[in-house]
Protein backbone atom coordinates (compact mmCIF):
# COMPACT_ATOMS: atom_id res chain seq x y z
CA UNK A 1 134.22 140.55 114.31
CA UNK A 2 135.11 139.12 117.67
CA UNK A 3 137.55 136.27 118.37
CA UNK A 4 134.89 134.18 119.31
CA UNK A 5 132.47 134.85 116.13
CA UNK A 6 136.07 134.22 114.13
CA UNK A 7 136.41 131.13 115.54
CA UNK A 8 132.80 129.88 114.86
CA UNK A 9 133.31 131.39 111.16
CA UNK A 10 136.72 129.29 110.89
CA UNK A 11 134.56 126.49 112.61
CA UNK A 12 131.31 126.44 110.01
CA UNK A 13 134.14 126.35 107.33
CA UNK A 14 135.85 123.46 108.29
CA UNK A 15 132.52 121.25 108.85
CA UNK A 16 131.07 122.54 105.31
CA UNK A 17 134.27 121.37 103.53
CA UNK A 18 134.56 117.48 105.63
CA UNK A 19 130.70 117.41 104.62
CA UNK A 20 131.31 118.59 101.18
CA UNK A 21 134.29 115.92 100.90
CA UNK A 22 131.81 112.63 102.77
CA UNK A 23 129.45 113.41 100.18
CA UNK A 24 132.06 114.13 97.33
CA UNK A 25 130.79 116.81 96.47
CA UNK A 26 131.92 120.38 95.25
CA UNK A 27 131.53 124.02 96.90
CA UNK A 28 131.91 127.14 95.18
CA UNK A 29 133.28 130.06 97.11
CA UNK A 30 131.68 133.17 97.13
CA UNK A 31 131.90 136.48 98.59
CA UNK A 32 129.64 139.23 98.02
CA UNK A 33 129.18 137.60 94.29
CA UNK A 34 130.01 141.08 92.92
CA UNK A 35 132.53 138.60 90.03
CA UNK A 36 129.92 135.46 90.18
CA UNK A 37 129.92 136.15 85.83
CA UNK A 38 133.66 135.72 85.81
CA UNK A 39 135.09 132.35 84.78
CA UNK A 40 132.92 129.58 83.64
CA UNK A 41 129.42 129.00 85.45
CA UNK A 42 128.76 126.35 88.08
CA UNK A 43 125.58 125.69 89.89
CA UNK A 44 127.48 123.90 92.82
CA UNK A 45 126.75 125.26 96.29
CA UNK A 46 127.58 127.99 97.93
CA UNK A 47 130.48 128.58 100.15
CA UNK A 48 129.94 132.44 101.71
CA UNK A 49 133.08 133.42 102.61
CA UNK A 50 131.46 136.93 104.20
CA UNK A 51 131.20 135.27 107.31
CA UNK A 52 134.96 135.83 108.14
CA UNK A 53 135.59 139.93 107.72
CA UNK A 54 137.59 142.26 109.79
CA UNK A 55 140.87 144.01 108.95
CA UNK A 56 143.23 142.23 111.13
CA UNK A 57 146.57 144.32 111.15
CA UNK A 58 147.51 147.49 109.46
CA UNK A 59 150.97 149.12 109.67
CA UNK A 60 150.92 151.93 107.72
CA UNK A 61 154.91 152.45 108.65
CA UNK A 62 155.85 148.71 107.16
CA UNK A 63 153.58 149.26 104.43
CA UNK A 64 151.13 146.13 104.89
CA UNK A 65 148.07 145.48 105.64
CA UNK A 66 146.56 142.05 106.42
CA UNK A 67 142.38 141.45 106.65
CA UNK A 68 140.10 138.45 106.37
CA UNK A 69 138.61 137.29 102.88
CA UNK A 70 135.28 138.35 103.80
CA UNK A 71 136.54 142.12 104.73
CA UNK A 72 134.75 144.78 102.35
CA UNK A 73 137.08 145.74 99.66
CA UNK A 74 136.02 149.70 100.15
CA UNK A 75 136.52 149.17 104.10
CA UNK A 76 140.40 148.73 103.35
CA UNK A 77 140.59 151.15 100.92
CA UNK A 78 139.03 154.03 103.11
CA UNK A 79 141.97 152.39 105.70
CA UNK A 80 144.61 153.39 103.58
CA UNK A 81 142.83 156.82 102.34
CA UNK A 82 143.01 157.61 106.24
CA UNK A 83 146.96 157.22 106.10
CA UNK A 84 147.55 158.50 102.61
CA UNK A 85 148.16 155.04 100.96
CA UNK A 86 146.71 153.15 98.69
CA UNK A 87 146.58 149.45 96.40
CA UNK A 88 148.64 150.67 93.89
CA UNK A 89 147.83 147.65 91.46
CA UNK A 90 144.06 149.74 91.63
CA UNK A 91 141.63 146.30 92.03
CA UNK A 92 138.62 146.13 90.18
CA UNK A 93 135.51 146.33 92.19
CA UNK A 94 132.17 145.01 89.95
CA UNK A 95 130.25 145.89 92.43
CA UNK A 96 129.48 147.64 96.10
CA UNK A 97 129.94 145.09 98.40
CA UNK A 98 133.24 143.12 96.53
CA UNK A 99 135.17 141.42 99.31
CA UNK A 100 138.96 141.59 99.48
CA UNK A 101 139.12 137.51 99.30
CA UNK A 102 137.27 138.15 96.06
CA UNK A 103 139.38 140.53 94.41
CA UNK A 104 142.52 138.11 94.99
CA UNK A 105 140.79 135.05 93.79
CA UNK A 106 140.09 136.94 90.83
CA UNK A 107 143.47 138.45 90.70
CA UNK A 108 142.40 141.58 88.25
CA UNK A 109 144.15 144.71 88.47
CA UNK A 110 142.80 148.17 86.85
CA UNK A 111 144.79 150.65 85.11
CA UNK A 112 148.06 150.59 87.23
CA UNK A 113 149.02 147.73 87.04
CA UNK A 114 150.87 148.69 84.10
CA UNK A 115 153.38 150.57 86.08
CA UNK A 116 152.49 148.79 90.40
CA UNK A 117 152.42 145.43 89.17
CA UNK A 118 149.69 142.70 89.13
CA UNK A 119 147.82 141.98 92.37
CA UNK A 120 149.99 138.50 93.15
CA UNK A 121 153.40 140.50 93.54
CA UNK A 122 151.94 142.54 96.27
CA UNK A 123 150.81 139.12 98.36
CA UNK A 124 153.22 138.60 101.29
CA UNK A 125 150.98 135.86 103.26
CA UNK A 126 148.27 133.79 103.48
CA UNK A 127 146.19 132.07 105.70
CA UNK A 128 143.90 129.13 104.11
CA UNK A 129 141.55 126.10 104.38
CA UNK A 130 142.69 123.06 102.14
CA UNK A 131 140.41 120.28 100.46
CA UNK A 132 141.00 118.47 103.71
CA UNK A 133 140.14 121.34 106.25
CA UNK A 134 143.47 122.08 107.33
CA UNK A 135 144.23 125.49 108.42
CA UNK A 136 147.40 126.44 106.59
CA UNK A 137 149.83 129.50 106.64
CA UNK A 138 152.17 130.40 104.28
CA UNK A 139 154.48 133.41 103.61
CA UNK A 140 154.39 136.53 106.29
CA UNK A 141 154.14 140.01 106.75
CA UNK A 142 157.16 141.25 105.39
CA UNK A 143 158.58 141.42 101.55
CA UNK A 144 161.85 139.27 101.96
CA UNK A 145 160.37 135.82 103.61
CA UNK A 146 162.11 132.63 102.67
CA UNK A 147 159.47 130.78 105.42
CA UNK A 148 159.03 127.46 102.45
CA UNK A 149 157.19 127.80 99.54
CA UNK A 150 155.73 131.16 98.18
CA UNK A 151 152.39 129.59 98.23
CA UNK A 152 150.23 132.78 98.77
CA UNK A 153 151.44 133.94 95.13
CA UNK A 154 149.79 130.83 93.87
CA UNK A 155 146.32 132.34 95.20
CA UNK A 156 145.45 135.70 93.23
CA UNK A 157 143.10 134.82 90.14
CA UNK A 158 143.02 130.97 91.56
CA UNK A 159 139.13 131.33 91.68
CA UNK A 160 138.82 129.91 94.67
CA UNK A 161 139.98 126.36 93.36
CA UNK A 162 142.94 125.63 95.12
CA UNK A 163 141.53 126.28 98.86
CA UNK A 164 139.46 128.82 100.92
CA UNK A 165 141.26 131.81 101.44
CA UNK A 166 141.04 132.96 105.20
CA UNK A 167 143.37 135.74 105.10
CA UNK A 168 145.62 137.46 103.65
CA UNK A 169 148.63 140.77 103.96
CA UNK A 170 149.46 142.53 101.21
CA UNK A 171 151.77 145.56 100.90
CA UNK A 172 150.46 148.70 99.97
CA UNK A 173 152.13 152.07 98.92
CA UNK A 174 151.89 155.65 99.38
CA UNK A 175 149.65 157.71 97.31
CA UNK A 176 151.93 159.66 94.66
CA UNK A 177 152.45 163.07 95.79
CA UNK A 178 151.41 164.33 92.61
CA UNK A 179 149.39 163.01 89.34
CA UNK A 180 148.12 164.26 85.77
CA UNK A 181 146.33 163.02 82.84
CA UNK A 182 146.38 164.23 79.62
CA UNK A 183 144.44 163.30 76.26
CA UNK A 184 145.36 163.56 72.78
CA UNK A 185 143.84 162.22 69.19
CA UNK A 186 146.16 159.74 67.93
CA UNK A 187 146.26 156.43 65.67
CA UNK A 188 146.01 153.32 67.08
CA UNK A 189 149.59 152.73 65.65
CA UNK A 190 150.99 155.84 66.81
CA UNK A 191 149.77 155.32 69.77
CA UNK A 192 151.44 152.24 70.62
CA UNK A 193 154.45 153.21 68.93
CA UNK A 194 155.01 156.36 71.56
CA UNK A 195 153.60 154.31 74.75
CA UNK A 196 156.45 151.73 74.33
CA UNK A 197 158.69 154.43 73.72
CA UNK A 198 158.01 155.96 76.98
CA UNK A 199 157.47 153.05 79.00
CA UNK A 200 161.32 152.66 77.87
CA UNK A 201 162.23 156.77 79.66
CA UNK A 202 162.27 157.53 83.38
CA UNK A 203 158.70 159.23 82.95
CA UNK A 204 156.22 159.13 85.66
CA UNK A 205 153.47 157.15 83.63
CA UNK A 206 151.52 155.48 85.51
CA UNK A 207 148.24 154.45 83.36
CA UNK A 208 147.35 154.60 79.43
CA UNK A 209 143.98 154.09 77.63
CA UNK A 210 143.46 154.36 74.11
CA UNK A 211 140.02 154.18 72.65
CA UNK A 212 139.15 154.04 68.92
CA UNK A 213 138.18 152.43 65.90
CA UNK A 214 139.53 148.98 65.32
CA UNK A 215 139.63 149.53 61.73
CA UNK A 216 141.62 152.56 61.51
CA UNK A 217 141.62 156.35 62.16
CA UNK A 218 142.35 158.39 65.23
CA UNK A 219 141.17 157.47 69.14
CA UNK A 220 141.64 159.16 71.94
CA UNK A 221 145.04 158.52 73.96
CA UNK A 222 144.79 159.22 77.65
CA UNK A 223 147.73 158.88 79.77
CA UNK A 224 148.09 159.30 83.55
CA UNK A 225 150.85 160.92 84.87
CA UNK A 226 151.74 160.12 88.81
CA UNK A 227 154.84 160.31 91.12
CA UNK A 228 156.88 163.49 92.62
CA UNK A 229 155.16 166.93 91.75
CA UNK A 230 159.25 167.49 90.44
CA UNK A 231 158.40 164.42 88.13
CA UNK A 232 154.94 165.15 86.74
CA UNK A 233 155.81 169.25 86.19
CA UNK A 234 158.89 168.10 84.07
CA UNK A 235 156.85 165.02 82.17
CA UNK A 236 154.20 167.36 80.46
CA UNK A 237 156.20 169.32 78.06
CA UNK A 238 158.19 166.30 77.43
CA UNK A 239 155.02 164.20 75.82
CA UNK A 240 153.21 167.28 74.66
CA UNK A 241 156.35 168.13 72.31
CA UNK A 242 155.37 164.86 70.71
CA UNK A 243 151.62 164.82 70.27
CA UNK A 244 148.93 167.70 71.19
CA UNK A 245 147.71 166.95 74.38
CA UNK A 246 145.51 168.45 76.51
CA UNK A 247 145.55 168.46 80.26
CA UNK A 248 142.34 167.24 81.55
CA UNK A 249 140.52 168.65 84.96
CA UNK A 250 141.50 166.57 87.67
CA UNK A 251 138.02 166.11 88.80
CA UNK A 252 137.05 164.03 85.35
CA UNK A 253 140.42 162.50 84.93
CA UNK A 254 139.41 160.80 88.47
CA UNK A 255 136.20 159.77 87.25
CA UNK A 256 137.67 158.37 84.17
CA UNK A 257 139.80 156.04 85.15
CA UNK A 258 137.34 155.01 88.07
CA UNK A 259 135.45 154.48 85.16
CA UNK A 260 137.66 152.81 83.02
CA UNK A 261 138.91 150.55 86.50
CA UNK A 262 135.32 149.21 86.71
CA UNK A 263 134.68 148.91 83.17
CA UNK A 264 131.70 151.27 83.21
CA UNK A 265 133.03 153.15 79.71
CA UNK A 266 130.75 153.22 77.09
CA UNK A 267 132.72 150.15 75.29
CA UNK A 268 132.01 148.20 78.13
CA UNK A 269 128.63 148.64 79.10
CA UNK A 270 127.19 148.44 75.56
CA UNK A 271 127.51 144.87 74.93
CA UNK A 272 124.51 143.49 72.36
CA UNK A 273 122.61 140.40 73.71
CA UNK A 274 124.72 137.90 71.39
CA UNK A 275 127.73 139.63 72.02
CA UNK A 276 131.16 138.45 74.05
CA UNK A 277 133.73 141.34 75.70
CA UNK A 278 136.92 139.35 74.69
CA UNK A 279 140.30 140.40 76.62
CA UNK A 280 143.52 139.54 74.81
CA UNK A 281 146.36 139.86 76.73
CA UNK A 282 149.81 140.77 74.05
CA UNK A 283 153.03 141.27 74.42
CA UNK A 284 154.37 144.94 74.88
CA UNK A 285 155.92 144.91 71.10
CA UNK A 286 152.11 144.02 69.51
CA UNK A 287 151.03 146.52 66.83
CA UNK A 288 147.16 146.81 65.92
CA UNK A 289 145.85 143.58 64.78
CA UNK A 290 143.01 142.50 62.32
CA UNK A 291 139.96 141.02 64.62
CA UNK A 292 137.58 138.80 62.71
CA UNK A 293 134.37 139.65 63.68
CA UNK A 294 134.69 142.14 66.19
CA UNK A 295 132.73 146.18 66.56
CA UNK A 296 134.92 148.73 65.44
CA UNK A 297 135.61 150.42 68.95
CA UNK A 298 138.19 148.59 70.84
CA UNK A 299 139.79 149.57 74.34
CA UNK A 300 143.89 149.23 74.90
CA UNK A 301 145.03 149.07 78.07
CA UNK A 302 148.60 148.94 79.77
CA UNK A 303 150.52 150.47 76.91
CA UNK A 304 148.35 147.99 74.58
CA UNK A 305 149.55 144.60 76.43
CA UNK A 306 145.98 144.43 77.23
CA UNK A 307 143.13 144.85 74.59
CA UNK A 308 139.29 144.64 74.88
CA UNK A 309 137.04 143.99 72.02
CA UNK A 310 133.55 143.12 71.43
CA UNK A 311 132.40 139.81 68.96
CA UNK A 312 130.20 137.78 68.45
CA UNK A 313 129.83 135.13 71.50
CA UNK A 314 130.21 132.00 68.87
CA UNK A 315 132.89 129.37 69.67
CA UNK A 316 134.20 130.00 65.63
CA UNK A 317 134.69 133.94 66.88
CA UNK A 318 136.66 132.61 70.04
CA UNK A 319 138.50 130.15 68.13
CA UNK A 320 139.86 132.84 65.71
CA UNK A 321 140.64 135.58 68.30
CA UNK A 322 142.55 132.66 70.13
CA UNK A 323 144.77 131.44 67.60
CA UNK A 324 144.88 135.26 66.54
CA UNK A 325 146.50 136.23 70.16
CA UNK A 326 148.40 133.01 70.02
CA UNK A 327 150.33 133.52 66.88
CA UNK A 328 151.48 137.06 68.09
CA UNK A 329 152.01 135.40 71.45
CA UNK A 330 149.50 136.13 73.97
CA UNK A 331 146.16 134.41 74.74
CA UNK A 332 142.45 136.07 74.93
CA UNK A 333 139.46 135.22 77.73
CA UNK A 334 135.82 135.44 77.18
CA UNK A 335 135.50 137.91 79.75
CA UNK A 336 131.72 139.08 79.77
CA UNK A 337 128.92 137.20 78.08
CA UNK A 338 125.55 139.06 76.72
CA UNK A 339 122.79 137.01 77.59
CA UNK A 340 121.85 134.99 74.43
CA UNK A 341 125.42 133.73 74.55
CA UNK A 342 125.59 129.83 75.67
CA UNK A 343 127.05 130.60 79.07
CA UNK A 344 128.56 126.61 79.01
CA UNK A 345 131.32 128.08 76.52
CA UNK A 346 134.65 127.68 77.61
CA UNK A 347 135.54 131.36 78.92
CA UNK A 348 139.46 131.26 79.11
CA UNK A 349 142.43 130.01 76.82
CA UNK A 350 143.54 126.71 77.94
CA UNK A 351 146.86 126.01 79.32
CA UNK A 352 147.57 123.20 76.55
CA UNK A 353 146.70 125.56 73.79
CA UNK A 354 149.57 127.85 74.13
CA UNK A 355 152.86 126.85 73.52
CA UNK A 356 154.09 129.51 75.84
CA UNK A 357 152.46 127.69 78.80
CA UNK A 358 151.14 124.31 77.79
CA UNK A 359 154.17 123.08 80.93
CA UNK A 360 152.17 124.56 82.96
CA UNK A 361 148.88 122.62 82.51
CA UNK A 362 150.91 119.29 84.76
CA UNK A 363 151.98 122.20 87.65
CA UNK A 364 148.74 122.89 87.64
CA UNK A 365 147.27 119.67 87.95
CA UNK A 366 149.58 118.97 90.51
CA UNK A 367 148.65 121.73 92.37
CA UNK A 368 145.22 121.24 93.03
CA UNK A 369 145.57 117.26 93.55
CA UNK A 370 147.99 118.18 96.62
CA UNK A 371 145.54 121.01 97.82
CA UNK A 372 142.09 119.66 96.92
CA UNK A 373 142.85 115.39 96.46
CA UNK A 374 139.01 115.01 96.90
CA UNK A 375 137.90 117.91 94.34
CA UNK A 376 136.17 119.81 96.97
CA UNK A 377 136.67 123.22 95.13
CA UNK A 378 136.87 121.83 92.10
CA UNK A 379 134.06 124.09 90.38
CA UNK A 380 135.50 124.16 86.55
CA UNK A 381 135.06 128.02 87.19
CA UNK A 382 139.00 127.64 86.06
CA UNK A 383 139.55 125.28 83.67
């Protein structure tokens, strides 16, 4: 984009939020709608953020890069292919044309997080439009910034109801120099015992998947190995001394956790009509839990922290798996609906609900009453 479309884009913004706030009423942002499912449903209007796209800075030497929200997610990723770096914390696309503002306001990470991090400890800065149509900047370009508040943490998987997000920079990091992935059939149990174990070595493991029956019996563990070719070589005989592994062609293991990054594994995709995908998020010590109601094929993620099962859609189902996550202290999300579920349900664990966060519910309120005082953004897409 040119400066001057930017500052038409920047323009249109600022008159659809003062209009939105006369009338008192409420815009949803949106980019290329790729996560429009995710979070609860609104049928408020329209905000397209795609009108304001265009990587702004890139310096491959400091390790940041900083674009517009409406910038194509795959535009910044070929970027950083050209200079042999990458978004370590490996975003989740949904779909072709997913925009890097959406991929922070949903905040989801893919299979390295585990390892990188979660998308908000990568944000250095941010540019954005409040309730009131103020142009705000917060944070910088660099990792140690004490420039006020670390507001541009507060963004990633915000939804879009704190404030338009204009722009952003987040650091980025060089592609390991070497990777592997390796598979074994394991119990669910064993498996979580040895993934803890080595998440407590200095091993390069950078991913883990298991996938198997929720009821019992062996799955199939596949880990990803990534960091200096010194690193990987040494890390092989080390977990295959354990458990049988098998290394798997590079080709497929790239496909695989592509695969498993955009959710398009056969325990995603196959999600009956009255059916809910339900993400419970555990702490690292969890061991394999009883699910009330749920298929027998469940996904772990992230050494098992993070778990993805398949129920029935009803709010008694939800209820259970909630207080079920609770008591072993983590919380669950209705993350994908089939279509006969009511899509009015309440999608995500409230704040109040867990004792482990139920603080949090007045910081939040807070929050969005000093960003948003006329509920301009306030879709409900958060609760």
């Amino acid at each position: 984009m040119t400066g001057t479309s930017m500052n038409l884009a920047i323009k249109d913004f600022q008159e659809q939020i003062l209009n939105a706030a006369n009338h008192q009423s409420v815009l949803s942002i949106e980019g290329s709608g790729s996560k429009s499912w995710y979070g609860n449903t609104n049928t408020h209007s329209k905000l397209d953020a795609r009108t304001y796209s265009g990587i702004l800075e890139y310096q491959p030497e400091e390790l940041v890069i900083t674009a517009c929200a409406g910038t194509p997610l795959k535009e910044i990723e070929v970027a950083l292919k050209e200079k042999n770096q990458v978004l370590a914390f490996e975003p989740p696309h949904f779909g072709e044309h997913a925009t890097f503002g959406g991929a922070i306001a949903a905040g989801l990470a893919g299979p390295g997080r585990i390892s990188a991090g979660n998308f908000r400890d990568f944000v250095l800065g941010a540019r954005i439009m409040d309730g009131r149509a103020q142009d705000l900047s917060y944070g910088g370009k660099v990792m140690k910034n004490v420039a006020g508040y670390d507001v541009s943490r507060l963004l990633p998987g915000s939804m879009g109801t704190l404030g338009l997000l204009l722009e952003a920079s987040v650091k980025v990091l060089p592609k390991p120099a070497a990777s592997a992935t390796l598979s074994a059939q394991i119990s669910q149990a064993q498996a979580l015992k040895l993934l803890n174990q080595w998440a407590g070595q200095p091993l390069p493991l950078s991913a883990s998947c298991w996938i198997g029956d929720n009821k019992g019996g062996d799955g199939e563990l596949t880990i990803r190995l990534a960091g200096a070719a010194a690193a990987v070589k040494a890390a092989i005989p080390v977990m295959s001394s354990l458990i049988h592994t098998i290394e798997v062609d590079p080709q497929i293991a790239d496909v695989f956790w592509k695969d498993l990054r955009e959710q398009q594994l056969g325990a995603f995709t196959d999600l009956a009509s009255d059916q809910t995908l339900y993400r419970l998020a555990l702490p690292a010590a969890c061991g394999p839990l009883n699910i009330p109601n749920a298929t027998n094929e469940i996904v772990l993620e992230w050494h098992g922290q993070q778990r993805w099962i398949k129920a029935a859609g009803d709010e008694v189902t939800f209820s259970a798996i909630k207080q079920l996550a609770s008591a072993h202290g983590g919380h669950a999300t209705r993350f994908k609906q089939g279509i006969e579920v009511d899509p009015s349900l309440q999608r995500f664990t409230l704040l109040s609900e867990q004792a482990h966060s139920k603080a949090l519910e007045t910081v939040q309120t807070r929050l969005r009453a000093a960003f948003d005082p006329g509920g301009v953004f306030a879709t409900s897409r958060l609760p």
